[in-house]
C-alpha atoms as a PDB file:
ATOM      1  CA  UNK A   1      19.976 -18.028  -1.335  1.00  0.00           C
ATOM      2  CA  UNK A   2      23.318 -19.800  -1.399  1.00  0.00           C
ATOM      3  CA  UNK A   3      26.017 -20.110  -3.403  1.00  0.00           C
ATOM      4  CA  UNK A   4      25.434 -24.053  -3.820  1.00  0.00           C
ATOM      5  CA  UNK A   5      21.939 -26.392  -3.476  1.00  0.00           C
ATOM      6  CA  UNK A   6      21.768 -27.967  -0.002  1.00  0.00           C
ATOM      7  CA  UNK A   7      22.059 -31.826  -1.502  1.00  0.00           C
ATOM      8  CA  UNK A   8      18.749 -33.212   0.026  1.00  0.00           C
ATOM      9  CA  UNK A   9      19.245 -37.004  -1.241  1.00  0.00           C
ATOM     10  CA  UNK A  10      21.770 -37.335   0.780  1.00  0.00           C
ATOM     11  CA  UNK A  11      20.965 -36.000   4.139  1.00  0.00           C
ATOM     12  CA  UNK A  12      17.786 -35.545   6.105  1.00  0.00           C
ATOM     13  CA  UNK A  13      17.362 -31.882   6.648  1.00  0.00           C
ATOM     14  CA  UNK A  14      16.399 -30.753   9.973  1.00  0.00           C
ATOM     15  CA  UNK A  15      16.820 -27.517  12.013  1.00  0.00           C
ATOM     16  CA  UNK A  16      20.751 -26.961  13.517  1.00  0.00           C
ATOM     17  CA  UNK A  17      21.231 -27.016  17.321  1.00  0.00           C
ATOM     18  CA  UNK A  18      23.356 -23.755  16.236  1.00  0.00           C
ATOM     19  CA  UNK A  19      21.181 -22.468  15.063  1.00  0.00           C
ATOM     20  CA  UNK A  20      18.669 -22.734  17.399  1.00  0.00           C
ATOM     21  CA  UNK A  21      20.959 -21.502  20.806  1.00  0.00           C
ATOM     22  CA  UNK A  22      21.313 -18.181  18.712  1.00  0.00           C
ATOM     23  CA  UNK A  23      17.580 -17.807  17.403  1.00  0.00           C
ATOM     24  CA  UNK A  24      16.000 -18.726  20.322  1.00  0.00           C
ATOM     25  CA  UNK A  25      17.040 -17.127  23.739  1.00  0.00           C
ATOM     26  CA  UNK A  26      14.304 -18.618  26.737  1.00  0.00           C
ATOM     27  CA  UNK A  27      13.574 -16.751  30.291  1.00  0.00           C
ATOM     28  CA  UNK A  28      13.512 -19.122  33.920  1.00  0.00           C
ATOM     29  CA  UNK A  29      10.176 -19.584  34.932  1.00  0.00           C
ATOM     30  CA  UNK A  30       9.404 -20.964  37.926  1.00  0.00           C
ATOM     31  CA  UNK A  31       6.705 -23.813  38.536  1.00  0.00           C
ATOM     32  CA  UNK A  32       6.257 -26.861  35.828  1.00  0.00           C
ATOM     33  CA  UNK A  33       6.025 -24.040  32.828  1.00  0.00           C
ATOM     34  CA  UNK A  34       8.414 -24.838  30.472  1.00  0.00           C
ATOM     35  CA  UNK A  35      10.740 -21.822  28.753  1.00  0.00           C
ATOM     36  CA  UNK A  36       9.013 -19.475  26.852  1.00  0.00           C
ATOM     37  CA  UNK A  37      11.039 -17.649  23.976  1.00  0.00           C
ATOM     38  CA  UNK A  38      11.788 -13.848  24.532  1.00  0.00           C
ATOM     39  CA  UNK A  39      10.165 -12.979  21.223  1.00  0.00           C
ATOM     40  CA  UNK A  40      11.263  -8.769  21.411  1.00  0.00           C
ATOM     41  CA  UNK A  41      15.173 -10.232  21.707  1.00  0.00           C
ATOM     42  CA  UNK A  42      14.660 -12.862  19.211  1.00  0.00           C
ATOM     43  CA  UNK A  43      13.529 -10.772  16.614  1.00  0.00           C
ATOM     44  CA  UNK A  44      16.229  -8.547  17.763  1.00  0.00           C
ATOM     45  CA  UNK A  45      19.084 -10.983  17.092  1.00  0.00           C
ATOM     46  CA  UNK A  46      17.319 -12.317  13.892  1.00  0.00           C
ATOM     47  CA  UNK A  47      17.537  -8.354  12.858  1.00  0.00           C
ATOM     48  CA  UNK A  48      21.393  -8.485  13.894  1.00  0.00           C
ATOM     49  CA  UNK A  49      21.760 -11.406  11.947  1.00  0.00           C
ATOM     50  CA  UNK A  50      20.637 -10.123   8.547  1.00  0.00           C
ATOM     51  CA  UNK A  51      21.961  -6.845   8.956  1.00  0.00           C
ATOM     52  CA  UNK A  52      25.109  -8.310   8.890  1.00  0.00           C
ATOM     53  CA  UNK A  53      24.685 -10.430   6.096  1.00  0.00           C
ATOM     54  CA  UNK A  54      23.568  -7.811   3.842  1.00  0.00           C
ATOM     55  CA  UNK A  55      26.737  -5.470   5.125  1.00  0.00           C
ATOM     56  CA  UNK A  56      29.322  -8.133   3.610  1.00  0.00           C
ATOM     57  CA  UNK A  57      26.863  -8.854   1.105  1.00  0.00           C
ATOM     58  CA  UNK A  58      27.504  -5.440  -0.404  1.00  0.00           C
ATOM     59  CA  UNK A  59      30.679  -5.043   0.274  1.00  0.00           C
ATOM     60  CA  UNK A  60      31.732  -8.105  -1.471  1.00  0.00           C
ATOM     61  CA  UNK A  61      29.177  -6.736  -4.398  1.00  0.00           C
ATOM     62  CA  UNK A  62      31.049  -3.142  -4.110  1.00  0.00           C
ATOM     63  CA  UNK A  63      34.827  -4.609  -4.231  1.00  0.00           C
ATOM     64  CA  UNK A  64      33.869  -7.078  -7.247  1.00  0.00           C
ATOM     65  CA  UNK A  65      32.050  -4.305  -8.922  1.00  0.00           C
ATOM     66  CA  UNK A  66      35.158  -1.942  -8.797  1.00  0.00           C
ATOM     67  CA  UNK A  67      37.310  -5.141 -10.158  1.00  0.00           C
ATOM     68  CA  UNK A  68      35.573  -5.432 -13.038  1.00  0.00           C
ATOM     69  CA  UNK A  69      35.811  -1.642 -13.605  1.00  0.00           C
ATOM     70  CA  UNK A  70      39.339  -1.293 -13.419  1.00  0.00           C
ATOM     71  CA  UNK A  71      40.165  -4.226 -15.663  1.00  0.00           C
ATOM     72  CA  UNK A  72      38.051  -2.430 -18.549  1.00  0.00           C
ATOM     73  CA  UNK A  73      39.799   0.633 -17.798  1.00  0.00           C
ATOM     74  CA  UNK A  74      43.468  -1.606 -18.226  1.00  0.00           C
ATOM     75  CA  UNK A  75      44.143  -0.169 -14.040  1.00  0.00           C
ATOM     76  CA  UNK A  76      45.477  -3.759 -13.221  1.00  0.00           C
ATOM     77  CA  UNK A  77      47.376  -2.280 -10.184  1.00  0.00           C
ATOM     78  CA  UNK A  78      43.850  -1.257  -9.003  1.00  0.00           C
ATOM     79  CA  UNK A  79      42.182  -4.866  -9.989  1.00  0.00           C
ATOM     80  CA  UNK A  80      45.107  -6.953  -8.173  1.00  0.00           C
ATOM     81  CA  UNK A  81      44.020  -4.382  -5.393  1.00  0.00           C
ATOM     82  CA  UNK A  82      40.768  -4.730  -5.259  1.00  0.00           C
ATOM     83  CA  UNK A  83      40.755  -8.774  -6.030  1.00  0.00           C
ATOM     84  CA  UNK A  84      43.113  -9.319  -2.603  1.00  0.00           C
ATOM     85  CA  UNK A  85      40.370  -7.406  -0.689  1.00  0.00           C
ATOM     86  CA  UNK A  86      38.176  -9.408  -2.394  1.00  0.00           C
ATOM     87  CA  UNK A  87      39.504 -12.554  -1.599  1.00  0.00           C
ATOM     88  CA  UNK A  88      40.238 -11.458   2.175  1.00  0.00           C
ATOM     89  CA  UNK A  89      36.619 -10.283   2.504  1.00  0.00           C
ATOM     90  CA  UNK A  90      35.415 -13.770   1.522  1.00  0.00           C
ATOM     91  CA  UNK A  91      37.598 -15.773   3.567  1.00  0.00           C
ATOM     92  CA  UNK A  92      36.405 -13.962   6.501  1.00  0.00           C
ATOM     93  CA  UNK A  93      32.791 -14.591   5.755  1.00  0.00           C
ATOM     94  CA  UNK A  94      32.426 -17.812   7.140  1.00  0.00           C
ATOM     95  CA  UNK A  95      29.002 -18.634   5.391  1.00  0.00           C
ATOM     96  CA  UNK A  96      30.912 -18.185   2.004  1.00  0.00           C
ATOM     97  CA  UNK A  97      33.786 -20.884   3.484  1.00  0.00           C
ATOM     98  CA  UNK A  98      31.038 -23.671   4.105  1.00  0.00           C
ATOM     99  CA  UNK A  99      29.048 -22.896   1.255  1.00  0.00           C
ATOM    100  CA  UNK A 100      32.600 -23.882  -0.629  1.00  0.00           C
ATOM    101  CA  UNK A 101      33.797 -26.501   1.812  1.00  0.00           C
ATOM    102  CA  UNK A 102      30.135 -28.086   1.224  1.00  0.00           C
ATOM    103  CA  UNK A 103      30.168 -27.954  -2.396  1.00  0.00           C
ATOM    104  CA  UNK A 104      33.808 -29.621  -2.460  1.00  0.00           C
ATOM    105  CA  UNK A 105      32.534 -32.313  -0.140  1.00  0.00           C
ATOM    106  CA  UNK A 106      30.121 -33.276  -2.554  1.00  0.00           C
ATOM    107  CA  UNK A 107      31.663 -32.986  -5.444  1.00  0.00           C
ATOM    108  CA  UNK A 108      34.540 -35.321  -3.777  1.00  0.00           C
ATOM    109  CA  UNK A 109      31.653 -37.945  -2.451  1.00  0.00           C
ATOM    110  CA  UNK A 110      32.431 -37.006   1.173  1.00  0.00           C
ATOM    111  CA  UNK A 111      29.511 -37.477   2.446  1.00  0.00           C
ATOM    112  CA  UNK A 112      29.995 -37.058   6.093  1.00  0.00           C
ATOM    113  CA  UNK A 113      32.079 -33.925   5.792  1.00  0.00           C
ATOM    114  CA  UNK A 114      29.223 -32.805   4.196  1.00  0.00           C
ATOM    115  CA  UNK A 115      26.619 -33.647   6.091  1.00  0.00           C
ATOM    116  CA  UNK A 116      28.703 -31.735   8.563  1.00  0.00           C
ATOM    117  CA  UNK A 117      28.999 -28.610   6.282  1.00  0.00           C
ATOM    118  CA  UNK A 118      25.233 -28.772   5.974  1.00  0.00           C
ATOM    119  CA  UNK A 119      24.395 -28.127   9.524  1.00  0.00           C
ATOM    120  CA  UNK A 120      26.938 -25.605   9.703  1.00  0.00           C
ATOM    121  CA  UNK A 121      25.916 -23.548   6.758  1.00  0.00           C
ATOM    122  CA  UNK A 122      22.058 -24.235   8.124  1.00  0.00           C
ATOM    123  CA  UNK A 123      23.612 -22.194  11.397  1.00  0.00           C
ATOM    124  CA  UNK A 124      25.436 -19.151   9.526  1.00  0.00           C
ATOM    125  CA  UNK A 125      22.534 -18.670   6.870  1.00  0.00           C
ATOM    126  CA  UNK A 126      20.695 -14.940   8.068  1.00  0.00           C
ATOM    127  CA  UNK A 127      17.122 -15.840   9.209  1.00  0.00           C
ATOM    128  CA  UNK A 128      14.567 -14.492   6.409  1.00  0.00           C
ATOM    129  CA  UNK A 129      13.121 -11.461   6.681  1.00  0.00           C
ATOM    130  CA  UNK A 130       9.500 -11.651   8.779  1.00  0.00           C
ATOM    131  CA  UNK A 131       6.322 -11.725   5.916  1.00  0.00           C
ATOM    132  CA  UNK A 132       4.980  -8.354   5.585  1.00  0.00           C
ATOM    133  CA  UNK A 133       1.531  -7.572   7.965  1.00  0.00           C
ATOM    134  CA  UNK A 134      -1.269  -7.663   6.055  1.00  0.00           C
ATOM    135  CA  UNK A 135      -2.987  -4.583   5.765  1.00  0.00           C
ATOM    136  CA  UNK A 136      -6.674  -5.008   6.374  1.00  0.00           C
ATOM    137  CA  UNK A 137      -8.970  -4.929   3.226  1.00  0.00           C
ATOM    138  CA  UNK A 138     -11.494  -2.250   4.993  1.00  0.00           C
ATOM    139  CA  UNK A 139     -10.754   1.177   6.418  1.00  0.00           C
ATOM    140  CA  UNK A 140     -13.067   3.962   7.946  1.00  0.00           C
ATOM    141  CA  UNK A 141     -12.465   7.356   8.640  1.00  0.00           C
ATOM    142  CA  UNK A 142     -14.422  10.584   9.385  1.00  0.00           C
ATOM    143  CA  UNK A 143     -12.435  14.013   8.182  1.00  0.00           C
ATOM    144  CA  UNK A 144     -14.391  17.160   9.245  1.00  0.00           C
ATOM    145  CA  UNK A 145     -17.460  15.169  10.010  1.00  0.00           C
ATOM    146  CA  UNK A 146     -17.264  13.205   6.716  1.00  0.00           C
ATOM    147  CA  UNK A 147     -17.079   9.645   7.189  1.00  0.00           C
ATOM    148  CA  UNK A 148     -15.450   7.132   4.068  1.00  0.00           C
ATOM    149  CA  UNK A 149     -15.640   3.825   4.757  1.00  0.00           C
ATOM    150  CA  UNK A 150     -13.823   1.378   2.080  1.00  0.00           C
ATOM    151  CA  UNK A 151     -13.926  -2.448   1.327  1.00  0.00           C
ATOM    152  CA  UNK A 152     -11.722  -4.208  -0.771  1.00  0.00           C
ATOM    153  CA  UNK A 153     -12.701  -7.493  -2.717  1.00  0.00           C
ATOM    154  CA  UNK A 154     -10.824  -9.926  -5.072  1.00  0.00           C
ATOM    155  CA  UNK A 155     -12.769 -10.400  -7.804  1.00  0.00           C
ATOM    156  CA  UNK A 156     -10.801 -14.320  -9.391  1.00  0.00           C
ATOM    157  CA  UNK A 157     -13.165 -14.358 -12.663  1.00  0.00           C
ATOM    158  CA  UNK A 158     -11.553 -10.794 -13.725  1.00  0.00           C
ATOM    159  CA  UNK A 159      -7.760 -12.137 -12.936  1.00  0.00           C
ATOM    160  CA  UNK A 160      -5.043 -13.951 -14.938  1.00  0.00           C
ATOM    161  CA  UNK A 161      -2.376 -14.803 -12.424  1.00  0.00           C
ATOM    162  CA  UNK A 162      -0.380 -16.684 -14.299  1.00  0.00           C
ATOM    163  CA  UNK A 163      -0.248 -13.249 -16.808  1.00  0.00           C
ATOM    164  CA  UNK A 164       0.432 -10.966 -13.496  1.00  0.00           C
ATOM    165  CA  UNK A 165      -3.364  -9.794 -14.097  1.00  0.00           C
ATOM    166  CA  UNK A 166      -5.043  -9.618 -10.484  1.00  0.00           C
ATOM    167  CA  UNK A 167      -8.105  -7.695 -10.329  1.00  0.00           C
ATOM    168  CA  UNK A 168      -9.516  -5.803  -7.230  1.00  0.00           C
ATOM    169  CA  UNK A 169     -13.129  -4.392  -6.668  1.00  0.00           C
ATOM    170  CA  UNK A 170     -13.918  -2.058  -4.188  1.00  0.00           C
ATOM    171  CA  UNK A 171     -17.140  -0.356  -2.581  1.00  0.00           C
ATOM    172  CA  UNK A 172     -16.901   3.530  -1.293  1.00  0.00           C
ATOM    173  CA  UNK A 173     -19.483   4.588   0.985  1.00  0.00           C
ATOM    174  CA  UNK A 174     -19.313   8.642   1.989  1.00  0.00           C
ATOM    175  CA  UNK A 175     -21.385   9.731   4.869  1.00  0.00           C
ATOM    176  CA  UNK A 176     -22.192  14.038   5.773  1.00  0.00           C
ATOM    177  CA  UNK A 177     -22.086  13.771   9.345  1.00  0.00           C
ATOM    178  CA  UNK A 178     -22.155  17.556   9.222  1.00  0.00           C
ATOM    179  CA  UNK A 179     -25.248  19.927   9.870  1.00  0.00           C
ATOM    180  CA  UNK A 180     -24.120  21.552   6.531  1.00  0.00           C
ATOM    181  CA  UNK A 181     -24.812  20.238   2.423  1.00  0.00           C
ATOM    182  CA  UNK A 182     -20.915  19.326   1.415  1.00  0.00           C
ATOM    183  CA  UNK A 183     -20.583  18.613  -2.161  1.00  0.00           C
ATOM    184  CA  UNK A 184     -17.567  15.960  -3.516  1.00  0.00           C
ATOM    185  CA  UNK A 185     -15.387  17.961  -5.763  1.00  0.00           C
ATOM    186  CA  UNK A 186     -12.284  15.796  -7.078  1.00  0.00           C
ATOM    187  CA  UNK A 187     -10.901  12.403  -5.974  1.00  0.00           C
ATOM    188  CA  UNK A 188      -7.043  11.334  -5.698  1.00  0.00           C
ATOM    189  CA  UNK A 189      -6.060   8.146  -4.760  1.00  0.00           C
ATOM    190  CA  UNK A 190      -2.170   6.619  -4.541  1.00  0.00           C
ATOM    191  CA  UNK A 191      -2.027   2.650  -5.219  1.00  0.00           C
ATOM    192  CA  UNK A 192       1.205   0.450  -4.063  1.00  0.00           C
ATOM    193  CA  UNK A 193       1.545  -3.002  -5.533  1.00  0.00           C
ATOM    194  CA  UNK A 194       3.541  -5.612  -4.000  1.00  0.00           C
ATOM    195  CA  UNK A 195       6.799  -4.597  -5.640  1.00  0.00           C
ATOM    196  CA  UNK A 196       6.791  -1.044  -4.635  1.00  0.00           C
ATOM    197  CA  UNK A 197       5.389   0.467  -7.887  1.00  0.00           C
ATOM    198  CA  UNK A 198       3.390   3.246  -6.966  1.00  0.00           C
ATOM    199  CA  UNK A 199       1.001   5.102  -9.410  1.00  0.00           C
ATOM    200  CA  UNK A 200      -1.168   8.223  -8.952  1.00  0.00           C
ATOM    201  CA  UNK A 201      -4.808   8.823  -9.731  1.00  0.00           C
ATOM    202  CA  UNK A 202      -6.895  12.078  -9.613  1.00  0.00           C
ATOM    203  CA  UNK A 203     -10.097  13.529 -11.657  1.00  0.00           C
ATOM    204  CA  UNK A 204     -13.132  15.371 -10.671  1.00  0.00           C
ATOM    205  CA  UNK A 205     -15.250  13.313  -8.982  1.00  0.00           C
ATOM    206  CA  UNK A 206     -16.147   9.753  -8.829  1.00  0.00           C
ATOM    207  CA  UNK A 207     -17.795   7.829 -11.577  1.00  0.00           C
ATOM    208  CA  UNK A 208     -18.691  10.703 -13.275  1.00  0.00           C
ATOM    209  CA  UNK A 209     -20.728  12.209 -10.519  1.00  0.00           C
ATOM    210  CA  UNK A 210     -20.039  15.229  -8.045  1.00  0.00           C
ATOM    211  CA  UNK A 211     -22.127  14.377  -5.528  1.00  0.00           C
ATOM    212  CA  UNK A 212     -24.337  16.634  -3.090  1.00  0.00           C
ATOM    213  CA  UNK A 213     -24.419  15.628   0.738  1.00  0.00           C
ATOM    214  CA  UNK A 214     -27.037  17.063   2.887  1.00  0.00           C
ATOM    215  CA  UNK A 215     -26.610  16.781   6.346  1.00  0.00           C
ATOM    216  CA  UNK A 216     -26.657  12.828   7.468  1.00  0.00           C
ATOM    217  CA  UNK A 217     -27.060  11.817   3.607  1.00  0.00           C
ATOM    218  CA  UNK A 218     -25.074   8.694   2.378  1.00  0.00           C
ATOM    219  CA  UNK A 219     -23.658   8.355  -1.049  1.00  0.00           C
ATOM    220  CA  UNK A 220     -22.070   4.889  -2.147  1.00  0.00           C
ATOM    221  CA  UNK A 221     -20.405   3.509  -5.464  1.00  0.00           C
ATOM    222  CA  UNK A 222     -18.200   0.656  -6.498  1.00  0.00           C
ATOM    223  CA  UNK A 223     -15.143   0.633  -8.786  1.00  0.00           C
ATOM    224  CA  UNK A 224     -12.357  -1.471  -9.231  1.00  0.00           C
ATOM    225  CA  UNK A 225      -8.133  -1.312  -9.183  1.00  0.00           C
ATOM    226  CA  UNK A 226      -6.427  -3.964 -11.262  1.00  0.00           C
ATOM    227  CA  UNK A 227      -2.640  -4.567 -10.220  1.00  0.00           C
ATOM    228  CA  UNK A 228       0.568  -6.735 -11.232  1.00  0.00           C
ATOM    229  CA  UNK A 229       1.009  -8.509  -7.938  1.00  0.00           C
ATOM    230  CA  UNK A 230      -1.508 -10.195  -5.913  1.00  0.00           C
ATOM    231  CA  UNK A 231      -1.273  -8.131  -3.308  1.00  0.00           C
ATOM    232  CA  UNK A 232      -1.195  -4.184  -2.945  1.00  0.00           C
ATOM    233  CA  UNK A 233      -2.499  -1.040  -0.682  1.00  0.00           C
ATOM    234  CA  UNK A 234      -4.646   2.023  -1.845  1.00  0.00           C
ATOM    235  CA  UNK A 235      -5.745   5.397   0.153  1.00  0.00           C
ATOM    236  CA  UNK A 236      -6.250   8.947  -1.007  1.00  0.00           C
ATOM    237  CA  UNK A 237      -8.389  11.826  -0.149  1.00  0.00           C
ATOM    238  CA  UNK A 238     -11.495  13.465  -1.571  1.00  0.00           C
ATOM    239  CA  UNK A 239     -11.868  17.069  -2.153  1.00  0.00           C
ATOM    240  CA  UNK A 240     -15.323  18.648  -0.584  1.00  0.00           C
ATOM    241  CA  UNK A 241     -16.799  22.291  -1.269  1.00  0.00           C
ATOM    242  CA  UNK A 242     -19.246  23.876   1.799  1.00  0.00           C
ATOM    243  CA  UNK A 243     -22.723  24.388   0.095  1.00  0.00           C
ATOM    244  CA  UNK A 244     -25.149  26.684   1.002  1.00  0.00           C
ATOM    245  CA  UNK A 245     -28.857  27.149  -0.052  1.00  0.00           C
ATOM    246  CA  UNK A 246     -29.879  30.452  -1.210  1.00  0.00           C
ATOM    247  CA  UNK A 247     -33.861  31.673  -1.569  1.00  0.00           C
ATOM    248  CA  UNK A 248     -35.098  32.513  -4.994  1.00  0.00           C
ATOM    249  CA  UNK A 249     -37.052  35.394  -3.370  1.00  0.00           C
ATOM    250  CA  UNK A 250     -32.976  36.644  -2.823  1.00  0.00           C
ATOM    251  CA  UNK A 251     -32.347  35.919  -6.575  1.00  0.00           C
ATOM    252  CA  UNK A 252     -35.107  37.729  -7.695  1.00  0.00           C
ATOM    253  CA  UNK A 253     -34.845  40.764  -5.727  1.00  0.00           C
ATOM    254  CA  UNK A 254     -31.408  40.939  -7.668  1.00  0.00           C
ATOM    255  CA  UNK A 255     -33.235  41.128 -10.600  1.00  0.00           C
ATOM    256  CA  UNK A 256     -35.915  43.291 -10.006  1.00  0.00           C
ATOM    257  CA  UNK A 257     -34.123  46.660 -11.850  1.00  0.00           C
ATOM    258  CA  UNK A 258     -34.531  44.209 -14.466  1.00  0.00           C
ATOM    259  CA  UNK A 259     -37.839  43.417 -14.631  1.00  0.00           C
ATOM    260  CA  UNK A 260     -38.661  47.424 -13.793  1.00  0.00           C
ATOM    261  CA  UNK A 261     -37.091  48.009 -17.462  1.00  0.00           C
ATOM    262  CA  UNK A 262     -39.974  45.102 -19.214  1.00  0.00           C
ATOM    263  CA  UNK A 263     -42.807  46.444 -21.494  1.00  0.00           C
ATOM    264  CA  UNK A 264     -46.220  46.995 -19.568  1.00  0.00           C
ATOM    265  CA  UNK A 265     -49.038  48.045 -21.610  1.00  0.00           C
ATOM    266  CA  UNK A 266     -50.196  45.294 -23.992  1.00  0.00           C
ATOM    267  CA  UNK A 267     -51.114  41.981 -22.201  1.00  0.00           C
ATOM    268  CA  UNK A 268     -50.420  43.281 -18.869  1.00  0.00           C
ATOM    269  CA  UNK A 269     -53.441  41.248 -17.165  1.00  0.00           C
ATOM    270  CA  UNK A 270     -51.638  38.225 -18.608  1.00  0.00           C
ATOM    271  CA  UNK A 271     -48.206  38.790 -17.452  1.00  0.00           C
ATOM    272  CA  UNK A 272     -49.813  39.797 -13.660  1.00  0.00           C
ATOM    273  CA  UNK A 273     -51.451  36.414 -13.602  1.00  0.00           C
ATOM    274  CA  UNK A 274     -48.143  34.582 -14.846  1.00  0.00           C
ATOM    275  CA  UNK A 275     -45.421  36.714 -12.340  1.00  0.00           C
ATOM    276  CA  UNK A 276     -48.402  35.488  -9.492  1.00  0.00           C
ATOM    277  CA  UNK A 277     -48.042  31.653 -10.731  1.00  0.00           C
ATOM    278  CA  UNK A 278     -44.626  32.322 -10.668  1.00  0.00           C
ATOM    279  CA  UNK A 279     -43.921  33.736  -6.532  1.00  0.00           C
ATOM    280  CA  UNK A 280     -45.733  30.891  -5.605  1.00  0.00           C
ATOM    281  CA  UNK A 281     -43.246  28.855  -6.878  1.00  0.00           C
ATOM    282  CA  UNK A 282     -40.901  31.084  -6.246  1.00  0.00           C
ATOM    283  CA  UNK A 283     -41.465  30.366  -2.773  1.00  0.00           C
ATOM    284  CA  UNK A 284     -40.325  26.732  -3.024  1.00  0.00           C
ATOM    285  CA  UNK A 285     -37.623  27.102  -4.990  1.00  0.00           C
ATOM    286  CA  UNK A 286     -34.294  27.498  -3.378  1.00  0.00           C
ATOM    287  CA  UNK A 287     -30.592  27.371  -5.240  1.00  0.00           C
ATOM    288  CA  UNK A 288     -27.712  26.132  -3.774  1.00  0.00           C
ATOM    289  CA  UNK A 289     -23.875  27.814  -4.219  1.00  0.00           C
ATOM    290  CA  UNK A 290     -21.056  27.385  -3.015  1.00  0.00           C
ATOM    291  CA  UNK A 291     -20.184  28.815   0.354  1.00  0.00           C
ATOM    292  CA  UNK A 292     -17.593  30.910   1.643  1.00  0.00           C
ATOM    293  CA  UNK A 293     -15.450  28.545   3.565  1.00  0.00           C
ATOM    294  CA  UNK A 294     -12.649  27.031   1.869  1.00  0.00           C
ATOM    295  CA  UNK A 295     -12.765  23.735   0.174  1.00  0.00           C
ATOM    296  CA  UNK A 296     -11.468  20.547   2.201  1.00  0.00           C
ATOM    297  CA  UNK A 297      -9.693  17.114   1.986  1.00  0.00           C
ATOM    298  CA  UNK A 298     -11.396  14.361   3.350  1.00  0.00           C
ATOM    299  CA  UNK A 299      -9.006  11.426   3.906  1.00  0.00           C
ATOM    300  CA  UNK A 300      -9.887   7.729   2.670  1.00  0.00           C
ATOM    301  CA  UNK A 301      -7.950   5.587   4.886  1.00  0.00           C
ATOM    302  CA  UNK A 302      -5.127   3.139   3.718  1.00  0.00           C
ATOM    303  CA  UNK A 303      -6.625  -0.481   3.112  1.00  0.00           C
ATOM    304  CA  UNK A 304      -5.245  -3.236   1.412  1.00  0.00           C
ATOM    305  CA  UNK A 305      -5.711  -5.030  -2.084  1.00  0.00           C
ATOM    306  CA  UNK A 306      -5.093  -8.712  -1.230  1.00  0.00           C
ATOM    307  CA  UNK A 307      -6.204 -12.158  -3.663  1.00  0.00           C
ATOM    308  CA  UNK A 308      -5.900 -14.104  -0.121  1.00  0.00           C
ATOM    309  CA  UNK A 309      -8.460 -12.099   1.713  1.00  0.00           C
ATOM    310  CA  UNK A 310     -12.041 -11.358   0.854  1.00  0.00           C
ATOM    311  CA  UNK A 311     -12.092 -13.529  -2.685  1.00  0.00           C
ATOM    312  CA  UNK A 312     -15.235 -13.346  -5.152  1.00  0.00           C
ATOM    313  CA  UNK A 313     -16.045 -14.727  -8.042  1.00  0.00           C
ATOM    314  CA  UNK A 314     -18.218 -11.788  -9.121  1.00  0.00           C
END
């Protein structure tokens, strides 16, 4: 921003010849094409350009600050100093000199000086930064043969923009692409609003469930990320535990010292028929544990949170 509003009743604004010659670099081609603009040096120069800016930006910011410090601290040898570098910094910037040469123009009702000034400011002002990419509301990616697939949604009823309320839903779906049982252990997710602000979330689970995977077995929920800015990213990883299934023929033959040690003589036809009741079912049954390879992270891709993209009224 500058130092002084660009007077618009005055003048009709329009883009400086400058300007243009520095932004916009062309290659020859041949035939009836006309020039095409070399984007890569473009952007390039544009880079240059603000690079620069933001160099005597902070040095004028760093000799000012020390100014100030050493007149508190009554080191006026050190302020006279540090206001002639200062003063010698500005008058080498030359967008600070037409900023002030177009402010006194105006202020002195020269209008063609400053209509002058105008287009020459319009030609030393950096070219603002490119907008950020958009990150794509969806992401899908498979982790040891476990696939998590995301989609982010803007849900308008839930937000308050003008309170800095914006309110995101998203739906998780987890596929086993294994030929093992994998079982969901803890969730952690990192979530970046617009400004930066990053905050950390992890529990066991998702939505109060641990869920079990057998091989080729979906799983999907919904939940839902409220933010400050209308725009933001989220990704994370899952934590999933190797099952494995276990016989409860295997159980009981742990247990069978046990059962050696039981009374036997009253109501032993009784307890034959129930312990035959009970292999039969035994023979079904089957409990499932934990295995012995490690735990592992499954990855849920970065996607974005955006009020532009994918908006619901839900």
């Amino acid at each position: 921003a500058g130092m002084h509003p660009r007077p618009r009743a005055f003048f009709a604004a329009g883009p400086s010849e400058a300007r243009r010659d520095r932004l916009s670099p062309t290659r020859a081609v041949s035939g009836d094409d006309a020039p095409v603009a070399d984007t890569s040096e473009e952007e390039a120069e544009a880079d240059r350009l603000r690079r620069e800016a933001a160099d005597r930006a902070n040095l004028q910011t760093t000799l000012r600050t020390g100014m100030e410090a050493a007149v508190k601290a009554d080191d006026f040898e050190l302020a006279a100093r540090l206001r002639d570098e200062l003063n010698e910094a500005l008058e080498r910037d030359e967008l600070h000199v037409a900023r002030r040469d177009l402010a006194t123009a105006i202020a002195e009702e020269r209008y063609d000086d400053a209509a002058r000034l105008r287009d020459l400011v319009a030609s030393l002002e950096p070219p603002p930064p490119p907008p950020p990419e958009k990150v794509p509301c969806t992401s899908d990616v498979t982790t040891d043969g476990v696939n998590v697939a995301v989609t982010s949604t803007y849900v308008a009823s839930r937000s308050r923009p003008e309170n800095g309320q914006y309110f995101f839903a998203y739906s998780v779906r987890i596929t086993n692409r294994t030929d093992k049982i994998v079982q969901l252990r803890d969730r952690r997710w990192t979530i970046t609003d617009g400004s930066g602000r990053v905050e950390e979330v992890a529990g066991p689970g998702v939505i109060g469930q641990q869920p079990v995977l057998l091989p080729g077995q979906t799983f999907e929920y919904a939940s839902a990320c409220p933010l400050r800015t209308p725009t933001g990213t989220m990704e994370g990883e899952y934590t999933f535990a190797w099952m494995v299934t276990t016989p409860a023929a295997e159980v009981e033959a742990d247990q069978a010292d046990d059962g050696e040690d039981g009374e036997g003589g009253r109501g032993g036809g009784a307890k034959r028929e129930d312990e035959e009741e009970l292999d039969e079912f035994s023979t079904a049954l089957t409990f499932l544990r934990e295995g012995e390879q490690p735990e592992f992270a499954v990855e849920i891709g970065l996607f974005g949170l955006d009020a532009d993209v994918g908006a619901s009224t839900q």
